[in-house]
Protein backbone atom coordinates (compact mmCIF):
# COMPACT_ATOMS: atom_id res chain seq x y z
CA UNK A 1 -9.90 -12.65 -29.49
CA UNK A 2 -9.63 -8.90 -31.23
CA UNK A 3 -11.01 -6.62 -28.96
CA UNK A 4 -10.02 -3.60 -31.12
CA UNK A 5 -9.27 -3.30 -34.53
CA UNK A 6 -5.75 -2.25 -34.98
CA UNK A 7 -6.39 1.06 -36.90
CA UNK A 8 -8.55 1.70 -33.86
CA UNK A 9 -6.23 4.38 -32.14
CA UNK A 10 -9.25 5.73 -29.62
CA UNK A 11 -7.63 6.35 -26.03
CA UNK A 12 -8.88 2.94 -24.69
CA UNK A 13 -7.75 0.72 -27.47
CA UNK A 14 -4.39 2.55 -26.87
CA UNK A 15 -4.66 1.11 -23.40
CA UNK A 16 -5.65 -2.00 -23.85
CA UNK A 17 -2.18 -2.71 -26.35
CA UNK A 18 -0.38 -0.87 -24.39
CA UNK A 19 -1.40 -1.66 -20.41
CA UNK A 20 0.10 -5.43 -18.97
CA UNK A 21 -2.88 -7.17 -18.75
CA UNK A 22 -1.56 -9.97 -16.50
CA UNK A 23 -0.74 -7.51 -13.51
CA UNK A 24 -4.54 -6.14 -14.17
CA UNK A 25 -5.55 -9.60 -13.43
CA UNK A 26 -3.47 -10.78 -11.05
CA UNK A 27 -4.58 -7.62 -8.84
CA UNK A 28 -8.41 -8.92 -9.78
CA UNK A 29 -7.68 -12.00 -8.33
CA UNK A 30 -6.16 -10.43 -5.14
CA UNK A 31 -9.54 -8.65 -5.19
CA UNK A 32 -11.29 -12.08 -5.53
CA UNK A 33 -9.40 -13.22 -2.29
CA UNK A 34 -10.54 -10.62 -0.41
CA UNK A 35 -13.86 -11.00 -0.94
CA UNK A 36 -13.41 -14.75 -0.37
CA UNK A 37 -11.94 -13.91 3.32
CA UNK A 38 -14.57 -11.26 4.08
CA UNK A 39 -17.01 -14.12 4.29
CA UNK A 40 -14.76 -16.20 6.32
CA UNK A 41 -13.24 -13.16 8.81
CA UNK A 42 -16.64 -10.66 8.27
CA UNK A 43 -19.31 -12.32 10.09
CA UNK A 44 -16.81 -13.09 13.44
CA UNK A 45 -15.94 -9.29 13.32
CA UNK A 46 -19.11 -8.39 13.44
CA UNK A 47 -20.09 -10.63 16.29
CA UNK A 48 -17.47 -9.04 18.18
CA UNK A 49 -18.51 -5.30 17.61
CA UNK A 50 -21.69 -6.43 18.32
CA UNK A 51 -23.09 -5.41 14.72
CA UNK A 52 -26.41 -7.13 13.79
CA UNK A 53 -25.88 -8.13 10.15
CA UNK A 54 -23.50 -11.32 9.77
CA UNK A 55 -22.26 -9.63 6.66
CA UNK A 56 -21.72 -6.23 7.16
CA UNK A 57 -18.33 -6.23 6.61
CA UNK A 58 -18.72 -8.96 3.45
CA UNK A 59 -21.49 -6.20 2.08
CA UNK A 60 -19.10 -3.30 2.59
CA UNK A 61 -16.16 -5.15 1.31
CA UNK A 62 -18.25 -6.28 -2.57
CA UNK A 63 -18.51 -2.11 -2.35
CA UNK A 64 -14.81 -0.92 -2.17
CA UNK A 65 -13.95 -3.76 -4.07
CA UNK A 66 -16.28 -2.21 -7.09
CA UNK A 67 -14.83 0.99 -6.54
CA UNK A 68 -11.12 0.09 -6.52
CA UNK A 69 -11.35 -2.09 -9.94
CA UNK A 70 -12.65 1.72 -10.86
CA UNK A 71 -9.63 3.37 -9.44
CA UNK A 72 -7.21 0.80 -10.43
CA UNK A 73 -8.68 0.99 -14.54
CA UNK A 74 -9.40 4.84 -14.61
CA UNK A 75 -5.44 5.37 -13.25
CA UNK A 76 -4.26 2.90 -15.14
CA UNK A 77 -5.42 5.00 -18.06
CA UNK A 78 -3.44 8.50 -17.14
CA UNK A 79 -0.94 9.41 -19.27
CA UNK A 80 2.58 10.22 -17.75
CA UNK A 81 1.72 13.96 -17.17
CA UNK A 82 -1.96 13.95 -16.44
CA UNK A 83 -0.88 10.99 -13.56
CA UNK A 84 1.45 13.94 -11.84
CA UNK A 85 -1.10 16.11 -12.49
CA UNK A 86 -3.63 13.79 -10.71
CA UNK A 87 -1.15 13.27 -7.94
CA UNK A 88 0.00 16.49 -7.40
CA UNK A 89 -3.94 17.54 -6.36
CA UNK A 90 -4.26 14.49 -4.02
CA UNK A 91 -1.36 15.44 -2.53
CA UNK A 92 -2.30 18.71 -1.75
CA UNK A 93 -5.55 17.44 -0.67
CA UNK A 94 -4.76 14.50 1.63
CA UNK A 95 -2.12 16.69 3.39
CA UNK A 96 -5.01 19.26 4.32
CA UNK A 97 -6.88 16.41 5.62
CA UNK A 98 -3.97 14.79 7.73
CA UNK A 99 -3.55 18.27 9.12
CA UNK A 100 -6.82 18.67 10.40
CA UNK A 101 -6.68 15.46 11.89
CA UNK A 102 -4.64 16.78 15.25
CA UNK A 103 -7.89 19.08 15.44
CA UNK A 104 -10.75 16.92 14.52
CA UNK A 105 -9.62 13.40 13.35
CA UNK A 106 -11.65 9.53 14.79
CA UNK A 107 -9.34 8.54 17.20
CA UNK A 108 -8.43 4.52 17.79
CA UNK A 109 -6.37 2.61 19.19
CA UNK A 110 -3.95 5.44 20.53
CA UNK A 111 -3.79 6.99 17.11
CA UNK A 112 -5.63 9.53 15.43
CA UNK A 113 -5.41 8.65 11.41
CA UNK A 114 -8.78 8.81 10.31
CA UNK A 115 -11.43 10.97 9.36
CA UNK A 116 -15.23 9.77 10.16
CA UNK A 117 -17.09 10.38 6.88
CA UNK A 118 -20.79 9.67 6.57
CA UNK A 119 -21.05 6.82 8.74
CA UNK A 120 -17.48 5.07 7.74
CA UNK A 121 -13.63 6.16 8.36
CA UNK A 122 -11.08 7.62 6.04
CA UNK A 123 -7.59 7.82 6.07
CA UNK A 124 -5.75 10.05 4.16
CA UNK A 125 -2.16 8.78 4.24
CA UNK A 126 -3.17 5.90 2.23
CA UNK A 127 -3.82 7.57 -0.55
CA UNK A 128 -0.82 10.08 0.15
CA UNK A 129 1.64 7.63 -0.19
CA UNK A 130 1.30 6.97 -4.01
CA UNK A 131 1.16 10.52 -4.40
CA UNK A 132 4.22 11.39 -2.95
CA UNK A 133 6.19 8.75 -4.45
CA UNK A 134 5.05 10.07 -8.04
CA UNK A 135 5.72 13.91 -6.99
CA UNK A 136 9.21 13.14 -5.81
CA UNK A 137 10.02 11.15 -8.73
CA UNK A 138 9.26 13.95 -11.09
CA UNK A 139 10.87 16.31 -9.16
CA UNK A 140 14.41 14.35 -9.09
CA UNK A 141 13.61 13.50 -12.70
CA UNK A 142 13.92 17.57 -13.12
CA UNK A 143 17.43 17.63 -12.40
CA UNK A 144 18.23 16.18 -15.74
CA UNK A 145 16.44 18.95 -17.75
CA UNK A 146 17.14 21.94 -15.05
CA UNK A 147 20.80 21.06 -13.02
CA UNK A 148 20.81 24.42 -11.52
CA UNK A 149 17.46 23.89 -9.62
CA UNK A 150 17.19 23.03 -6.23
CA UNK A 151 15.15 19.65 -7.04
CA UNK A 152 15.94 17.24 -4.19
CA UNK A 153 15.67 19.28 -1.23
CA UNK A 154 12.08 20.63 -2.54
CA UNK A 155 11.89 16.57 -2.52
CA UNK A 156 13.15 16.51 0.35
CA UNK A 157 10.79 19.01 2.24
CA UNK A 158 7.79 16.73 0.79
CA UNK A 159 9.02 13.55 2.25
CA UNK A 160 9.65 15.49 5.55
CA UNK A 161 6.40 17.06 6.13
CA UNK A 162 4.32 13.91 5.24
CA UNK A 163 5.97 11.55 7.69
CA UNK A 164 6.07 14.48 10.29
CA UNK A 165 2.53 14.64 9.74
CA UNK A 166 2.57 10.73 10.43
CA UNK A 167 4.58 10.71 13.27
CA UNK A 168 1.87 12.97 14.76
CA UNK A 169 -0.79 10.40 14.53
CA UNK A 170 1.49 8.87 15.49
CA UNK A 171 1.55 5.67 12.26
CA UNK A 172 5.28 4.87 12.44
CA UNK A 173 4.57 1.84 10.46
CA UNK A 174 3.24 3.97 7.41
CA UNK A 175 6.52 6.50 8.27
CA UNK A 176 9.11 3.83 7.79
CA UNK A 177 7.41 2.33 4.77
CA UNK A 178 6.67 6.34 3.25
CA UNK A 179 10.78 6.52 3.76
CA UNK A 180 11.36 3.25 2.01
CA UNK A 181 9.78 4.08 -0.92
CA UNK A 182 11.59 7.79 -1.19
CA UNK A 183 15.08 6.08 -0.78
CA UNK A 184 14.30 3.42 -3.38
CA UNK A 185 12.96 6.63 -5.78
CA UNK A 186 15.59 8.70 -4.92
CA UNK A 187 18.31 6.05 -5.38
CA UNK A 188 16.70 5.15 -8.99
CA UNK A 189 16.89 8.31 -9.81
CA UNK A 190 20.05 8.82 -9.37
CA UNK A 191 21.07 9.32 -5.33
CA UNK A 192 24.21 11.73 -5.11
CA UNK A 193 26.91 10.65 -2.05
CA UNK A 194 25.68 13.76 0.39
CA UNK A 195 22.30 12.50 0.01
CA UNK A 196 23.69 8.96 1.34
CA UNK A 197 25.51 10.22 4.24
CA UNK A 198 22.28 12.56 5.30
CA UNK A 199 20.03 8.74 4.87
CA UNK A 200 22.66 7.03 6.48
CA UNK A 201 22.75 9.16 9.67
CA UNK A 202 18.65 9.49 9.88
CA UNK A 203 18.80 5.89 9.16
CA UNK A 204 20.79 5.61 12.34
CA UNK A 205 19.23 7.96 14.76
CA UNK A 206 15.23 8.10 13.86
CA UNK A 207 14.80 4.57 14.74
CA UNK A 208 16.62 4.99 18.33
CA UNK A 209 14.64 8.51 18.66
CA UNK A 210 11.17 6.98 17.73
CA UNK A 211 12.04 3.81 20.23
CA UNK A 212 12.87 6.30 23.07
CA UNK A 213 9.99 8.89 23.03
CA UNK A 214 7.03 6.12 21.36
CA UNK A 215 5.67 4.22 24.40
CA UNK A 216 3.87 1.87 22.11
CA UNK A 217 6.81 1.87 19.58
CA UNK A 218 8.61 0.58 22.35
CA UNK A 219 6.37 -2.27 24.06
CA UNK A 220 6.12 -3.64 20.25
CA UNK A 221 9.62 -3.89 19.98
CA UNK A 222 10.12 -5.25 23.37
CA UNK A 223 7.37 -7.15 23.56
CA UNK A 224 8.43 -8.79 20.14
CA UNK A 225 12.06 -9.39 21.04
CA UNK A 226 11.05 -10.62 25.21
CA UNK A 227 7.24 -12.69 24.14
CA UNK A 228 7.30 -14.35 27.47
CA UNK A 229 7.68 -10.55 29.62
CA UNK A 230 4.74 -9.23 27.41
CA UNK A 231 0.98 -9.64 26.27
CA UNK A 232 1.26 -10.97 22.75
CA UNK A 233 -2.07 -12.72 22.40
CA UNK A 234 -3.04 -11.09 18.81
CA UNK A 235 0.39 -12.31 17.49
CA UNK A 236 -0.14 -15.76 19.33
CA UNK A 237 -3.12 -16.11 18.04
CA UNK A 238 -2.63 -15.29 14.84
CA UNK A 239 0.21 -17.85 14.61
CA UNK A 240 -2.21 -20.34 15.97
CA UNK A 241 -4.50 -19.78 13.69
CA UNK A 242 -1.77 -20.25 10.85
CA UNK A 243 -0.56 -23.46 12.65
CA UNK A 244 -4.27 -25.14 12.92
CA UNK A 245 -4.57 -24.65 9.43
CA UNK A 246 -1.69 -27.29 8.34
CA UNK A 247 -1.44 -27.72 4.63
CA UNK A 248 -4.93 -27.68 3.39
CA UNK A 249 -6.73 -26.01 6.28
CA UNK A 250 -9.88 -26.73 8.07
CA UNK A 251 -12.41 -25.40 5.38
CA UNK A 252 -14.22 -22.35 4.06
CA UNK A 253 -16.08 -21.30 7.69
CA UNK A 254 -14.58 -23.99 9.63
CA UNK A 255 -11.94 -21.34 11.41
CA UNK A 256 -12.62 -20.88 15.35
CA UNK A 257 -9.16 -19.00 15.87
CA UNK A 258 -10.73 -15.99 13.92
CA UNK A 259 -13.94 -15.84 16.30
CA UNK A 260 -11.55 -14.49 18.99
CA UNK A 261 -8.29 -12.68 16.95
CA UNK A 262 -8.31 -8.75 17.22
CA UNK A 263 -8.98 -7.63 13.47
CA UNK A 264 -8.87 -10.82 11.81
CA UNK A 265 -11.09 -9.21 8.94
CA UNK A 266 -8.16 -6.47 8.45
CA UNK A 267 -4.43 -6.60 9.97
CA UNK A 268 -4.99 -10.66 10.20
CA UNK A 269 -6.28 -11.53 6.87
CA UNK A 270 -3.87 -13.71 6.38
CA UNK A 271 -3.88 -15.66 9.39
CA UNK A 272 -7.67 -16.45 8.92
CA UNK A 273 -6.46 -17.19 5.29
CA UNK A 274 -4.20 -19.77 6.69
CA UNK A 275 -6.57 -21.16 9.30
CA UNK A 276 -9.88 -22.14 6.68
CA UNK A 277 -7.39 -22.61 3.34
CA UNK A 278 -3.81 -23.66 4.60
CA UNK A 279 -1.09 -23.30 3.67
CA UNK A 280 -1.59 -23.97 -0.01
CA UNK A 281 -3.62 -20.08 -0.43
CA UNK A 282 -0.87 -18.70 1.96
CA UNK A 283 1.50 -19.70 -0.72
CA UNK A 284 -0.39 -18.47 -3.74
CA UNK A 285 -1.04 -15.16 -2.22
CA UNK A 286 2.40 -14.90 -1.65
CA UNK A 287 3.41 -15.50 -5.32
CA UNK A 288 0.94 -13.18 -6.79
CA UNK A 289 2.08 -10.36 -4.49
CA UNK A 290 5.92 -11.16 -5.56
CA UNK A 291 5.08 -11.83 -9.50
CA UNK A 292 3.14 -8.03 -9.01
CA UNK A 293 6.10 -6.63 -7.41
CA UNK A 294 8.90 -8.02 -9.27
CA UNK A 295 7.30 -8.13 -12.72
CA UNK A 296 6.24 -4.33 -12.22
CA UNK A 297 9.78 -3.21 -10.85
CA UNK A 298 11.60 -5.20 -13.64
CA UNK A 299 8.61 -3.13 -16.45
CA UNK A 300 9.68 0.12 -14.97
CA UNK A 301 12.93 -0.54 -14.94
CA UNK A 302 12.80 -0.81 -18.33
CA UNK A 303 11.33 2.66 -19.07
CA UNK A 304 14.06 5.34 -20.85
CA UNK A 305 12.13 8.55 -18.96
CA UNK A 306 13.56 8.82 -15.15
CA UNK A 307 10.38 10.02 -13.79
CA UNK A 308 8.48 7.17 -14.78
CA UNK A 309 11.33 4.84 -14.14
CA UNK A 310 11.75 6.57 -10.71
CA UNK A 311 8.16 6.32 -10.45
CA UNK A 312 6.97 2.70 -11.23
CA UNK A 313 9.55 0.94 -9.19
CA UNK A 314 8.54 3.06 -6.08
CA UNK A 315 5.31 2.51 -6.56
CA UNK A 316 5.71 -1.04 -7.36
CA UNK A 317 7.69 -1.43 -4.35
CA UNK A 318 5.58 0.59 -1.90
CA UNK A 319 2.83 -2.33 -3.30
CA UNK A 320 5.17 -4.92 -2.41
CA UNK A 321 6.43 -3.80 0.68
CA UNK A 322 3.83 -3.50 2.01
CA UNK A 323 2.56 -6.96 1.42
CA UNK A 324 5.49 -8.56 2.46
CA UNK A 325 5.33 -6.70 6.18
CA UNK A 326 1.57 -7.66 6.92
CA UNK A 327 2.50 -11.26 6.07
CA UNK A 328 5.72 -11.26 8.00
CA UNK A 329 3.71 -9.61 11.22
CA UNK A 330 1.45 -12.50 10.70
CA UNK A 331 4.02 -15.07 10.51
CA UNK A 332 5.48 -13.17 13.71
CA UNK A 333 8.68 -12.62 12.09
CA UNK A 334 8.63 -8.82 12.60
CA UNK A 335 6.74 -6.64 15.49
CA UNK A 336 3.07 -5.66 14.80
CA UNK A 337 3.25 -2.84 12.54
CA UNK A 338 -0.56 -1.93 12.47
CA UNK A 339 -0.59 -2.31 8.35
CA UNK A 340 -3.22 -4.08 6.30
CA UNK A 341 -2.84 -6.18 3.41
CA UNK A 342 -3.20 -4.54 -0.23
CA UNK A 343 -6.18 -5.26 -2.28
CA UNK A 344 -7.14 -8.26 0.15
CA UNK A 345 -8.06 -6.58 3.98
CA UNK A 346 -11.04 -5.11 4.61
CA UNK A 347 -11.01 -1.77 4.83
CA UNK A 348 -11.93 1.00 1.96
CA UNK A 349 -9.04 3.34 2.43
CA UNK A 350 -6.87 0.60 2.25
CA UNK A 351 -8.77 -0.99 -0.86
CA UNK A 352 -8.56 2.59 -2.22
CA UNK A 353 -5.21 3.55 -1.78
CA UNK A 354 -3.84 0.19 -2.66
CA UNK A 355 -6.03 0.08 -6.08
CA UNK A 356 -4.64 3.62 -6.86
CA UNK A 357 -0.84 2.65 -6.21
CA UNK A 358 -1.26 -0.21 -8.72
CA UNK A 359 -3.09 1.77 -11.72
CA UNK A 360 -0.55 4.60 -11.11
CA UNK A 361 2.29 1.95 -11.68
CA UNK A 362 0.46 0.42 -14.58
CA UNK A 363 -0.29 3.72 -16.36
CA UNK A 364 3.87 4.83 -15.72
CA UNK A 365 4.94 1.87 -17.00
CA UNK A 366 2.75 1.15 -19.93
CA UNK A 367 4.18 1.52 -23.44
CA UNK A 368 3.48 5.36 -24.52
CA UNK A 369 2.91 6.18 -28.39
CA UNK A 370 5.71 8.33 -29.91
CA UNK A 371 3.16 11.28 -29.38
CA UNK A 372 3.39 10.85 -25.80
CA UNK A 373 7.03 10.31 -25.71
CA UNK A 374 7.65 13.39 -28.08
CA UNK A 375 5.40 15.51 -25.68
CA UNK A 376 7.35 14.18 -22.44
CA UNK A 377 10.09 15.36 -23.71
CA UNK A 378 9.21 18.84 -23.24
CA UNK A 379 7.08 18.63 -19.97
């Protein structure tokens, strides 16, 4: 069916040629799921937080889902220069706010990321991460039109002052996956040999540094590589929950594992997943998370301008990244790392964030009219 007419050239039927509608909908489906696993891992979280409605969590997750299909389309629909524009503002913004968390930020769990906001918690660094990854792939992309400039260490001193901010919280999970994505940037790019040595060396010495001076950096690690020596129970259980589940699992609200698993409606996902659905939805989340990833970094790979090349496979990457470490923390391949699951845990910063990291990629990596193109050019 002909949604537009082709001598329609309005800004939406321009998006709708020109967007890839099977990464829209493979992201609605990941929306789907997390909906689906609200009602199975909502009602047992708010049993344990002693919250009188059931489906508090369900209720609250049907809202951020609305308003990340509303992220994820209005992005999606930026042009090239209006989506650094976009970021460039959120950037500015969301560092503001991480810096006034060490005055007046929710603290949790040892960590203070998140700013309490009319009855509900937000945290900025979700949303700074596709921001950054955008900013510092324009800036690199400069170095093309303006050699003389001193583009990567201004890209440089971005990187460095969000993940100090990080550190501070201290989210080292959301630090090492914030560095990922500005090596993979800066390497697409184009990564010059001093710029290897200086990742090579902070490569190297950050993780031993963070390890020494992190006391719950370091009882992850060592509780992850000596289980018997430590308390593990939220990574036990979660396994256990996977393992009860078998192939086909026990059934929608059949899960007891859930009922007593530290954020099972957030970090855990997964394992509840697992538990009520098997090992059958474990799989198919898994796919759709890798056809996103790969699809999207093989689109923008594709794209002739660096910054949007730079662009799309960071931001493509950050998305699949960060999938692939909440499953393997599940699966108890890798230490806890504290980080949800995109599009699918409850959580509305996560939803948000997540949502805008995916219609950032899609509007980077969508075919641009000659117009465009002609107007990048000299931008």
């Amino acid at each position: 069916m002909q949604i537009f007419k082709r001598s329609d050239t309005s800004p939406l039927a321009e998006w709708w040629r020109t967007v890839d509608k099977g990464l829209i909908a493979a992201a609605l489906i990941l929306l789907g799921a997390g909906i689906v696993l609200s009602l199975a891992a909502g009602p047992a979280a708010a049993a344990k937080l002693d919250i009188e409605d059931p489906f508090h969590f369900v209720y609250r997750q049907a809202g951020f889902v609305l308003a990340a299909i509303g992220i994820l389309l209005g992005s999606s629909l930026l042009d090239p220069v209006w989506a650094r524009r976009v970021c460039l503002a959120l950037f500015v913004l969301c560092f503001l706010l991480m810096a006034g968390l060490l005055l007046f930020g929710h603290e949790a769990k040892g960590a203070t990321r998140w700013i309490r906001l009319w009855g509900t918690t937000f945290q900025p660094s979700e949303i700074i991460k596709p921001a950054l990854v955008v900013l510092t792939a324009w800036l690199l992309a400069q170095r093309d039109k303006f050699p003389a400039g001193p583009w990567a260490p201004i890209a440089f001193a971005f990187y460095a002052v969000t993940v100090g901010l990080l550190l501070l919280q201290p989210d080292v999970g959301q630090s090492a996956l914030v560095t990922a994505a500005f090596v993979i940037v800066f390497f697409v790019a184009g990564l010059p040999w001093i710029w290897v040595g200086v990742f090579a060396v902070l490569g190297t010495i950050l993780p031993v540094l963070l390890y020494s001076i992190i006391p719950h950096v370091r009882f992850r690690v060592d509780s992850f590589l000596n289980p018997t020596d430590y308390d593990t129970y939220q990574i036990d259980k979660a396994r256990q929950a996977i393992e009860r589940g078998g192939l086909f699992g026990v059934g929608p609200g059949e899960g007891t594992v859930k009922r007593v698993l530290p954020d099972a409606h957030t970090d855990f996902v997964y394992a509840v997943a697992g538990e009520e659905f098997g090992l059958i939805l474990l799989v198919l989340l898994t796919v759709i998370f890798a056809v996103i990833a790969i699809k999207g970094i093989m689109e923008a790979s594709k794209q002739a301008d660096i910054y949007q090349r730079a662009a799309g496979v960071g931001l493509y990457a950050i998305f699949g990244l960060q999938a692939a470490v909440n499953m393997s923390v599940n699966l108890s391949l890798i230490p806890p790392k504290g980080m949800t699951l995109p599009l699918v845990s409850s959580g509305g910063s996560s939803l948000l964030g997540s949502a805008l990291t995916l219609g950032l990629a899609l509007a980077l990596t969508r075919r641009q009219p000659e117009s465009t193109l002609s107007h990048l050019r000299h931008v």
